[in-house]
Protein backbone atom coordinates (compact mmCIF):
# COMPACT_ATOMS: atom_id res chain seq x y z
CA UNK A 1 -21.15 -19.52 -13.35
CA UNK A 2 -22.93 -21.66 -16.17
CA UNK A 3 -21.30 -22.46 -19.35
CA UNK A 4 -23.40 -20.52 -21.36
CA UNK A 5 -22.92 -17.39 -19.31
CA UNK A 6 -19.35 -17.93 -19.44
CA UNK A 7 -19.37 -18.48 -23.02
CA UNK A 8 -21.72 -14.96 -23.53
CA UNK A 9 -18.82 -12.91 -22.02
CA UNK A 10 -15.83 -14.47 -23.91
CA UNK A 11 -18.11 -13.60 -27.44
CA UNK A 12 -18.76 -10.28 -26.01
CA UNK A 13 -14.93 -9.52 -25.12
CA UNK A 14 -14.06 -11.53 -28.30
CA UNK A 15 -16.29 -8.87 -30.93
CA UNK A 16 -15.07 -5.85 -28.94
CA UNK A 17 -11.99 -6.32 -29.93
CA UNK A 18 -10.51 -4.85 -32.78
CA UNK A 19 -10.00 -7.14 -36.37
CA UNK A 20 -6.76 -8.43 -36.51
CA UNK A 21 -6.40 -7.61 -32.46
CA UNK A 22 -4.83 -11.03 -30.64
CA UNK A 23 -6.10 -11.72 -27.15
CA UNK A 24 -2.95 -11.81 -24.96
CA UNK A 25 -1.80 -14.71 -23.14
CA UNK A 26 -3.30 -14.04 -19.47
CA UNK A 27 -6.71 -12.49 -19.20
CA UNK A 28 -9.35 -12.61 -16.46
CA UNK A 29 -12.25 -11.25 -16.72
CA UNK A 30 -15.54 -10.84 -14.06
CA UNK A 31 -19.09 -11.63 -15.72
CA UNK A 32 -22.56 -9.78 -15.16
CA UNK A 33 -21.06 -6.56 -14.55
CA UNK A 34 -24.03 -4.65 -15.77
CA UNK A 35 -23.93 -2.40 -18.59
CA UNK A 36 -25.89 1.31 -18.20
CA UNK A 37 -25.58 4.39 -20.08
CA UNK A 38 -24.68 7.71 -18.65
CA UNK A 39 -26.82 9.71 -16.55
CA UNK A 40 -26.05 12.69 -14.90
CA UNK A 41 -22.42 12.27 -14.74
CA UNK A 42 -19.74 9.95 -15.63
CA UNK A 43 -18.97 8.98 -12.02
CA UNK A 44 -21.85 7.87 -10.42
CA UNK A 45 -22.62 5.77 -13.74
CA UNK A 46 -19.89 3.86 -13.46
CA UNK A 47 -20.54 3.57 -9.65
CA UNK A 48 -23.64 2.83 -10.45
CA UNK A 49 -22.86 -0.25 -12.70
CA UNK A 50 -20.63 -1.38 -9.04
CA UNK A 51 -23.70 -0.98 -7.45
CA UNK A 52 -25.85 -2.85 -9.65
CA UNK A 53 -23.08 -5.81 -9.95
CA UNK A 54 -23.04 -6.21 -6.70
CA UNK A 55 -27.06 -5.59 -6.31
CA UNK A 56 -26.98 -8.94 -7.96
CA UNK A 57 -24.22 -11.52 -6.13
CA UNK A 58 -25.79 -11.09 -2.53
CA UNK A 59 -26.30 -7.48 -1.80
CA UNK A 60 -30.06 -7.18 -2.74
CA UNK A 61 -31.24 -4.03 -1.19
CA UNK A 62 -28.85 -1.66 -3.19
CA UNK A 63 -31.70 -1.64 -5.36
CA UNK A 64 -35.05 -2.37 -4.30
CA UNK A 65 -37.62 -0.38 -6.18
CA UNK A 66 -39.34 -1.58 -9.83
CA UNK A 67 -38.74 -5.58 -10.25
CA UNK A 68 -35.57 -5.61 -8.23
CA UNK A 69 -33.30 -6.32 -10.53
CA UNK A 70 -29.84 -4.82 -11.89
CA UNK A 71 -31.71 -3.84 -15.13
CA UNK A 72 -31.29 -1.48 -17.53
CA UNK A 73 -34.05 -2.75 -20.11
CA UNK A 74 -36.08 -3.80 -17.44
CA UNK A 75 -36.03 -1.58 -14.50
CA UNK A 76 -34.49 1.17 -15.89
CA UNK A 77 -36.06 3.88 -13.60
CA UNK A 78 -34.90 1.98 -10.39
CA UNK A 79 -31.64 1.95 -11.91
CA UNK A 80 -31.60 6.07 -13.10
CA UNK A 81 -32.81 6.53 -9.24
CA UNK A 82 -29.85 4.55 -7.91
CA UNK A 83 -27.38 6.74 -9.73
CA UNK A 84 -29.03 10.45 -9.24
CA UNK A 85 -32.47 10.41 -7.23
CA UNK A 86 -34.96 12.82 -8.66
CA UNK A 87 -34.07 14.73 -5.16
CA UNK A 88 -30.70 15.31 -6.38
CA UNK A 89 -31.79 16.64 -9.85
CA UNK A 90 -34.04 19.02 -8.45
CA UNK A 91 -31.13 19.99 -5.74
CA UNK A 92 -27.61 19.91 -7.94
CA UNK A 93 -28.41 20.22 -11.24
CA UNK A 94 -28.89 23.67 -12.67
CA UNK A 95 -28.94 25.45 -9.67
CA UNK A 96 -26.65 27.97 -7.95
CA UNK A 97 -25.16 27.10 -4.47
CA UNK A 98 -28.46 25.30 -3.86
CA UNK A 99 -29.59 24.61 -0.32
CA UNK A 100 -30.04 21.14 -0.12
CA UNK A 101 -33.84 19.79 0.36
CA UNK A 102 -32.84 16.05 0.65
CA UNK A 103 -31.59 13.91 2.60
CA UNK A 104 -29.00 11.59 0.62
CA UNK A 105 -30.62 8.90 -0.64
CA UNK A 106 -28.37 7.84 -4.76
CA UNK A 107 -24.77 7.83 -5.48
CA UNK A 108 -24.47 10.76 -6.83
CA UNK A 109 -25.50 12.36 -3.69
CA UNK A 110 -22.84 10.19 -1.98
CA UNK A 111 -20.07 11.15 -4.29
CA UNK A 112 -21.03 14.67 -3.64
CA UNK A 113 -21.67 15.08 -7.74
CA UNK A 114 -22.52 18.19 -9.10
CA UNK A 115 -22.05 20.22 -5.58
CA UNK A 116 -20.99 23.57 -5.86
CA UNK A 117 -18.25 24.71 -7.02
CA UNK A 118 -18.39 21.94 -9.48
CA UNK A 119 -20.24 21.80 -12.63
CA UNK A 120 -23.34 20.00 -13.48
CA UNK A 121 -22.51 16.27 -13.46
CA UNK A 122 -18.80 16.63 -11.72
CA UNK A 123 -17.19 14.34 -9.25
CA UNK A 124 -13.62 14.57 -7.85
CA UNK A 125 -11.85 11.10 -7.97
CA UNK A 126 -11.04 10.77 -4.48
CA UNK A 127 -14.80 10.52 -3.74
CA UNK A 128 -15.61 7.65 -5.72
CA UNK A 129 -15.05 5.36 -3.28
CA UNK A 130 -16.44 7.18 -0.29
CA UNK A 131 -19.64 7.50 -2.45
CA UNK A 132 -20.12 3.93 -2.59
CA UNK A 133 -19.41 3.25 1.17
CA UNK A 134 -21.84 5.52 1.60
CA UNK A 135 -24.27 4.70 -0.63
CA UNK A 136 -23.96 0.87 0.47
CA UNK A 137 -24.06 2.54 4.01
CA UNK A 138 -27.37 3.75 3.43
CA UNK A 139 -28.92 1.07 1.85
CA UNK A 140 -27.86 -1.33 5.10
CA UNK A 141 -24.19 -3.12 3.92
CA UNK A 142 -22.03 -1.21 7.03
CA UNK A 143 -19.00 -2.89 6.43
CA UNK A 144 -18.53 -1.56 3.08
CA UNK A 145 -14.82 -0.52 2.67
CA UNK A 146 -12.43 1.12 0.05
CA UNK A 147 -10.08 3.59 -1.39
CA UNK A 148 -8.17 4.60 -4.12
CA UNK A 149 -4.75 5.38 -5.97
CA UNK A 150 -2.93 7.15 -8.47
CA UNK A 151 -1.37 5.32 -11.30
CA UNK A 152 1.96 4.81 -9.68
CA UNK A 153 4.83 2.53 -9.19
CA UNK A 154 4.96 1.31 -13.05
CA UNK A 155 3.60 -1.92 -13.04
CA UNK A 156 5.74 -3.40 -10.19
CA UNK A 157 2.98 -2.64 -7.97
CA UNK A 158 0.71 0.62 -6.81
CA UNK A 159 -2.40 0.54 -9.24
CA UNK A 160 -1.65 -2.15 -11.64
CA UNK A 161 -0.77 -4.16 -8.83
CA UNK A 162 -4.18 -3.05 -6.67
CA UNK A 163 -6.35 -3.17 -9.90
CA UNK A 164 -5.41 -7.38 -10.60
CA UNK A 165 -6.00 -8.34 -6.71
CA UNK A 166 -9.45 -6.66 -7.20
CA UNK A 167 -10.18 -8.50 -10.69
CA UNK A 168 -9.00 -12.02 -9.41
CA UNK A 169 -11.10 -11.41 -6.23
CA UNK A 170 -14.18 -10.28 -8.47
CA UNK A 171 -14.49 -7.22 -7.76
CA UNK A 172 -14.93 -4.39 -10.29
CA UNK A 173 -13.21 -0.82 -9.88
CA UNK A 174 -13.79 2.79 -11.35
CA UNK A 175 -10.85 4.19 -12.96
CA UNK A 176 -10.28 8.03 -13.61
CA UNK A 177 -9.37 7.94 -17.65
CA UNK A 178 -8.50 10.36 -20.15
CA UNK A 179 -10.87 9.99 -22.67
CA UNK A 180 -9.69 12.11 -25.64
CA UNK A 181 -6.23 11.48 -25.41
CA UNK A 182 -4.98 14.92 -24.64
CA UNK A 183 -3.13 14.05 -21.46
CA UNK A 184 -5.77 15.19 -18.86
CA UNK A 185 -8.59 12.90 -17.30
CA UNK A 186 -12.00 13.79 -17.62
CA UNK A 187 -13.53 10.58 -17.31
CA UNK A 188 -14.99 7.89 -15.10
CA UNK A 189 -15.34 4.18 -16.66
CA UNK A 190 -16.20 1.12 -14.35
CA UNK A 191 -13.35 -1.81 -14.94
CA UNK A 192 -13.89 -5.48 -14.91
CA UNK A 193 -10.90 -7.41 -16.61
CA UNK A 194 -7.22 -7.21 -17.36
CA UNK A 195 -5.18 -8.82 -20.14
CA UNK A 196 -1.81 -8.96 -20.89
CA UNK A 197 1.56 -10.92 -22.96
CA UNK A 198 4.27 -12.78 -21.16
CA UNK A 199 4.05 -14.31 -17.91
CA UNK A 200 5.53 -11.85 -15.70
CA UNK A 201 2.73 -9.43 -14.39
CA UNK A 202 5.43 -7.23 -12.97
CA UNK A 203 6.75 -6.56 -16.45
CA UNK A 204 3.66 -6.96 -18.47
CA UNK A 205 3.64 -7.13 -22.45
CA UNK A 206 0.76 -4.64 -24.18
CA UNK A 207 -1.55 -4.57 -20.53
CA UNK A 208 -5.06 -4.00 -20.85
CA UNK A 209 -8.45 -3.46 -19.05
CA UNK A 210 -11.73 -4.14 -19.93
CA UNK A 211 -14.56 -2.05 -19.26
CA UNK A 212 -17.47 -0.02 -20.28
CA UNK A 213 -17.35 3.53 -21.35
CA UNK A 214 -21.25 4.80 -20.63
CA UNK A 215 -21.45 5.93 -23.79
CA UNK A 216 -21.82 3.12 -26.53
CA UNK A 217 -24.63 1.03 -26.93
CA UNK A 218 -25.11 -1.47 -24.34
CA UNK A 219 -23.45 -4.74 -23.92
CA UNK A 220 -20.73 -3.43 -25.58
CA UNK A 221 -17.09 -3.86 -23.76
CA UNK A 222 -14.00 -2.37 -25.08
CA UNK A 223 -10.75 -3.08 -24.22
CA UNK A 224 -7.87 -0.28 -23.42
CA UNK A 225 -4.54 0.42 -22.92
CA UNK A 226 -3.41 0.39 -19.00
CA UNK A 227 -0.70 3.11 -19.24
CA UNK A 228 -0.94 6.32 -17.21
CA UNK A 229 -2.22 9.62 -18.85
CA UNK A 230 0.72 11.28 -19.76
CA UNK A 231 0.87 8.79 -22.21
CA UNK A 232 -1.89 10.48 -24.19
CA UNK A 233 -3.77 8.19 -25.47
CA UNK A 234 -7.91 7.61 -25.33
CA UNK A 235 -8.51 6.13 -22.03
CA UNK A 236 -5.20 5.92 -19.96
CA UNK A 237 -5.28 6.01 -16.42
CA UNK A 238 -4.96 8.71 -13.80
CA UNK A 239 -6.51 6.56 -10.63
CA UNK A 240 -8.36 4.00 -9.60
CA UNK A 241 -11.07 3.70 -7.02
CA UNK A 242 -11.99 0.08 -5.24
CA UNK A 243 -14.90 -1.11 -3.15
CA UNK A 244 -15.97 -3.97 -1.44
CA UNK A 245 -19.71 -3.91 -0.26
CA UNK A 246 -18.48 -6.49 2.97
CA UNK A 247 -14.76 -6.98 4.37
CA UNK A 248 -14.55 -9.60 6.84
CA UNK A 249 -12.20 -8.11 9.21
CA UNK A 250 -8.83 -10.04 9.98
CA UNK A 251 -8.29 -12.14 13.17
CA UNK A 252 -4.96 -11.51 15.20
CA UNK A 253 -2.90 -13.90 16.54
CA UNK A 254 -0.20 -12.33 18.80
CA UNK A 255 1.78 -15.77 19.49
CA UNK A 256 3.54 -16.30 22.77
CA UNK A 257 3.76 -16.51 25.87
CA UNK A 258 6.84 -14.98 25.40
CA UNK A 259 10.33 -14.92 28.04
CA UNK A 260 12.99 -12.64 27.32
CA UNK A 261 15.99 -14.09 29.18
CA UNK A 262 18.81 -11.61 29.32
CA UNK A 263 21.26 -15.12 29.96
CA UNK A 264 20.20 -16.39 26.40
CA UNK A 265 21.48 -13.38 24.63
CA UNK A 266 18.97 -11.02 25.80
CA UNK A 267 17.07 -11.37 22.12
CA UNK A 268 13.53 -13.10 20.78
CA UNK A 269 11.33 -13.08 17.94
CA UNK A 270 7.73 -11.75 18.21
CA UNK A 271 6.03 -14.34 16.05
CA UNK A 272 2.64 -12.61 14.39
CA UNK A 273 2.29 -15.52 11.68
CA UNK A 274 -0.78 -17.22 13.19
CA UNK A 275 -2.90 -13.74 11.85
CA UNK A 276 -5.25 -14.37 9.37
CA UNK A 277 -8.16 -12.94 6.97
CA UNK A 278 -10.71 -14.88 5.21
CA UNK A 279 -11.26 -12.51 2.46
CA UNK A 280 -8.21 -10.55 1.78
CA UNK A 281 -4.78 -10.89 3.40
CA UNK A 282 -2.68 -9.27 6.49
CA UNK A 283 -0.40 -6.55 5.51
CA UNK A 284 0.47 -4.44 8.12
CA UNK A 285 1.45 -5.90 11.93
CA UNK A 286 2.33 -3.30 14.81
CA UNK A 287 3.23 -4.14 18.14
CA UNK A 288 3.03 -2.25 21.36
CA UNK A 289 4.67 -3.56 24.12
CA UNK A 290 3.15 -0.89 26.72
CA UNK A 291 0.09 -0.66 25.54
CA UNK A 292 0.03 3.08 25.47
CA UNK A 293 -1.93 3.23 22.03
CA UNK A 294 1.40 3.74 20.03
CA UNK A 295 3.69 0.75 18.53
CA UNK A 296 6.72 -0.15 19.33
CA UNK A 297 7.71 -2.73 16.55
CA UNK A 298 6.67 -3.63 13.21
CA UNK A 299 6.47 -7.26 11.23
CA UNK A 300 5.18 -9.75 10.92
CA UNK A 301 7.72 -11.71 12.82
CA UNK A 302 10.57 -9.22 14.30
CA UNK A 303 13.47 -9.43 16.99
CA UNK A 304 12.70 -8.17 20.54
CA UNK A 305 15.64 -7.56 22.46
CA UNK A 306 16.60 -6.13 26.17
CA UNK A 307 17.84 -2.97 24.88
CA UNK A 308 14.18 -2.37 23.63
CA UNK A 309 12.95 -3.18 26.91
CA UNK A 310 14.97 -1.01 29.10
CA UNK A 311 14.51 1.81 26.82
CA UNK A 312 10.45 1.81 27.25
CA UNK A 313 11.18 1.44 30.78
CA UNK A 314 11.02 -2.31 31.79
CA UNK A 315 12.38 -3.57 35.04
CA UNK A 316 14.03 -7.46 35.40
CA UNK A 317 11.91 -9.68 36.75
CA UNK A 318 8.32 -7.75 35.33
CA UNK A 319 5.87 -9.66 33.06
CA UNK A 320 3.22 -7.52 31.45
CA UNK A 321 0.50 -8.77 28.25
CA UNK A 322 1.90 -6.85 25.06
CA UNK A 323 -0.63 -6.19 22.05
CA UNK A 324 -0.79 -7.12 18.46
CA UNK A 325 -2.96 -5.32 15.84
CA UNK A 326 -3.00 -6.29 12.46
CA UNK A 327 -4.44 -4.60 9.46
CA UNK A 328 -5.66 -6.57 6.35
CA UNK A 329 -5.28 -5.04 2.59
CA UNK A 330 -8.89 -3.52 3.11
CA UNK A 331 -7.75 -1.34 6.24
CA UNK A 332 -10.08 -3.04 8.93
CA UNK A 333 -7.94 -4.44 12.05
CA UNK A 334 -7.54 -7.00 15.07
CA UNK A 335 -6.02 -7.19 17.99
CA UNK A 336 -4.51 -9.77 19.95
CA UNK A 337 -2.47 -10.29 23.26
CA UNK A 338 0.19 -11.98 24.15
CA UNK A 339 2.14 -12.70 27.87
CA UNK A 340 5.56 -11.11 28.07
CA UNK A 341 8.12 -12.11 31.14
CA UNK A 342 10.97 -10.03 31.38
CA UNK A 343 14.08 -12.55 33.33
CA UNK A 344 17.37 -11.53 34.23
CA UNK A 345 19.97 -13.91 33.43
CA UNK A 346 20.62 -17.00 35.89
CA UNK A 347 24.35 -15.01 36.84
CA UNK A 348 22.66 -11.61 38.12
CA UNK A 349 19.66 -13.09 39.48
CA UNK A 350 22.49 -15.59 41.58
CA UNK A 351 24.47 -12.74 42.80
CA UNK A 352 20.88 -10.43 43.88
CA UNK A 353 20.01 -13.75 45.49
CA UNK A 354 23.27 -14.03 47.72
CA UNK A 355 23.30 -10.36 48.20
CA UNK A 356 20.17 -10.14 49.84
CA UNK A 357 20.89 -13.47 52.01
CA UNK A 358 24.24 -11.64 53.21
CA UNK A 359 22.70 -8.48 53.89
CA UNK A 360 20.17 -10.76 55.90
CA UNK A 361 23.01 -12.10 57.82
CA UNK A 362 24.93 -9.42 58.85
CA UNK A 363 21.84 -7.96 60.05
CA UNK A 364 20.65 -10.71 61.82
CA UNK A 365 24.37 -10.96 63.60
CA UNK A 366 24.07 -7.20 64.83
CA UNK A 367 20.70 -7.82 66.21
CA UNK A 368 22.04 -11.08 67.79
CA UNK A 369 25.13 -8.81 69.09
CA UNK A 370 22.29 -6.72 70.90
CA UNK A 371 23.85 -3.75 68.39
């Protein structure tokens, strides 16, 4: 990013703030997110300002008509065709239960706006996401991913938590606000920066987020409060929705080979460590050690013992190839294998050993006896 870029965004953060308004001690911030006003509802106009971000930092076919650009001055009507298609007026908006003439072709369509029995302009929050997987879907980008979340979890985590990964990775999320303050959400607002006092993020001081709010004039973002709704106050938080237009998936490393020797105290560790992801981070690693499609163990690195063996029905002296599948924090997964010998301890597999060379014996003597 150039200087001067960087310096338009601090002055733009810097006079929406209000007089007398410190900025806190941390804040990050993602540039170019594009500003647009609304049209035809709140939710795919924020999406729409997603779209259009990412339009512009390698995703180039998300919008493709007019000059190609992001534009709201300049290419407005590729951008209003983006959000709601002229299909998707003359289907959803003022109609009753209307049969649908269209194929989806605009966010809104993805996002299911305005689709009976909602009103004119209405999108539930848990299709925000799904509209711009969709959308990004349809315009070629098939490794799109994300979801959402309610408020949650304080800000120890859940969507605090979610919302500064996405920011420090540079990617901009919806959130679901409540706009008037009256405890309810009724609003959708694309994010694009967080701010807060004191150095702990876990236990933030006055925590904000930046964004715009489709309404004001353009170029103009506001900071707000990032407290839940029940706070009641103009533009807290019910949910949040991420996306990611591409999500390299993670590679799995299952260690190994492994040997579970019942003489060493019949107990290893399943070492998972060597998983990575390029673009995100592993968070979830299952094992199954029959590969029957279920797991058996969890962890990145976790204890295997005999008892777990015997109980899924292992015999001494088996080897079989267990599997690893790891998920990163975007949901797409790997899987790996690793080589699993199952050995008896030196004592037992000594006194099998001279059992079956006596049992040889005697019977050898008896045939030798002409018995």
């Amino acid at each position: 990013m150039s200087r001067r870029a960087t310096f338009s965004l601090i002055l733009a953060v810097v006079l929406s703030c209000p007089v007398g308004t410190a900025l806190a001690g941390v804040q990050t911030t993602i540039p170019d997110v594009p500003s647009y006003l609304w049209y035809k509802g709140c939710g795919p106009t924020a999406g729409g300002m997603v779209i259009g971000y990412w339009d512009a930092h390698g995703y180039p076919n998300m919008i493709t008509a007019g000059d190609g650009t992001n534009s709201w001055s300049t290419n407005q009507a590729a951008v209003k065709a983006m959000i709601a298609s002229s299909g998707h007026i003359a289907d959803y908006w003022g109609v009753d239960d209307p049969p649908p003439h269209h194929s989806d072709d605009c966010v809104a369509d993805f996002m299911l706006t305005s689709r009976d029995p909602r009103p004119d302009g209405a999108t539930f929050e848990n299709q925000i996401h799904t509209g711009l997987i969709g959308y990004a879907n349809y315009t070629g980008y098939t490794n799109a991913v994300g979801n959402w979340r309610y408020f949650g979890l304080g800000y120890s985590g859940g969507l605090w938590g979610q919302f500064r990964s996405e920011i420090d990775s540079g990617r901009p999320m919806v959130l679901y606000v409540d706009s008037t303050g009256d405890g309810t959400s009724d609003h959708f607002v694309p994010a694009f920066g967080y701010r807060y006092d004191g150095n702990d993020p876990t236990n933030p001081t006055n925590p904000q987020y930046l964004a715009y709010n489709t309404y004001e004039p353009l170029n103009e973002p506001n900071w707000y409060p990032f407290v839940p709704a029940t706070a009641k106050t103009r533009y807290a938080i019910t949910s949040g929705a991420w996306f990611d237009p591409y999500n390299a998936p993670p590679v799995a490393s299952a260690g190994g080979p492994y040997v579970l020797d019942t003489g060493l105290g019949g107990s290893i560790n399943l070492d998972g460590s060597g998983s990575s992801d390029t673009d995100g981070n592993v968070v979830d690693w299952a094992w199954d050690l029959n590969q029957d499609g279920y797991a058996d163990l969890w962890g990145e690195t976790t204890p295997l013992t005999a008892a777990d063996l015997d109980s899924l029905g292992w015999t001494l002296g088996e080897w079989r190839d267990i599997l690893l599948e790891v998920t990163d924090n975007q949901g797409a997964t790997d899987t790996a294998m690793a080589r699993l010998t199952y050995v008896p301890e030196p004592a037992s597999a000594l006194l099998v050993g001279l059992g079956g060379a006596l049992l040889a014996f005697r019977r050898n003597r008896r045939s030798a006896r002409g018995l």
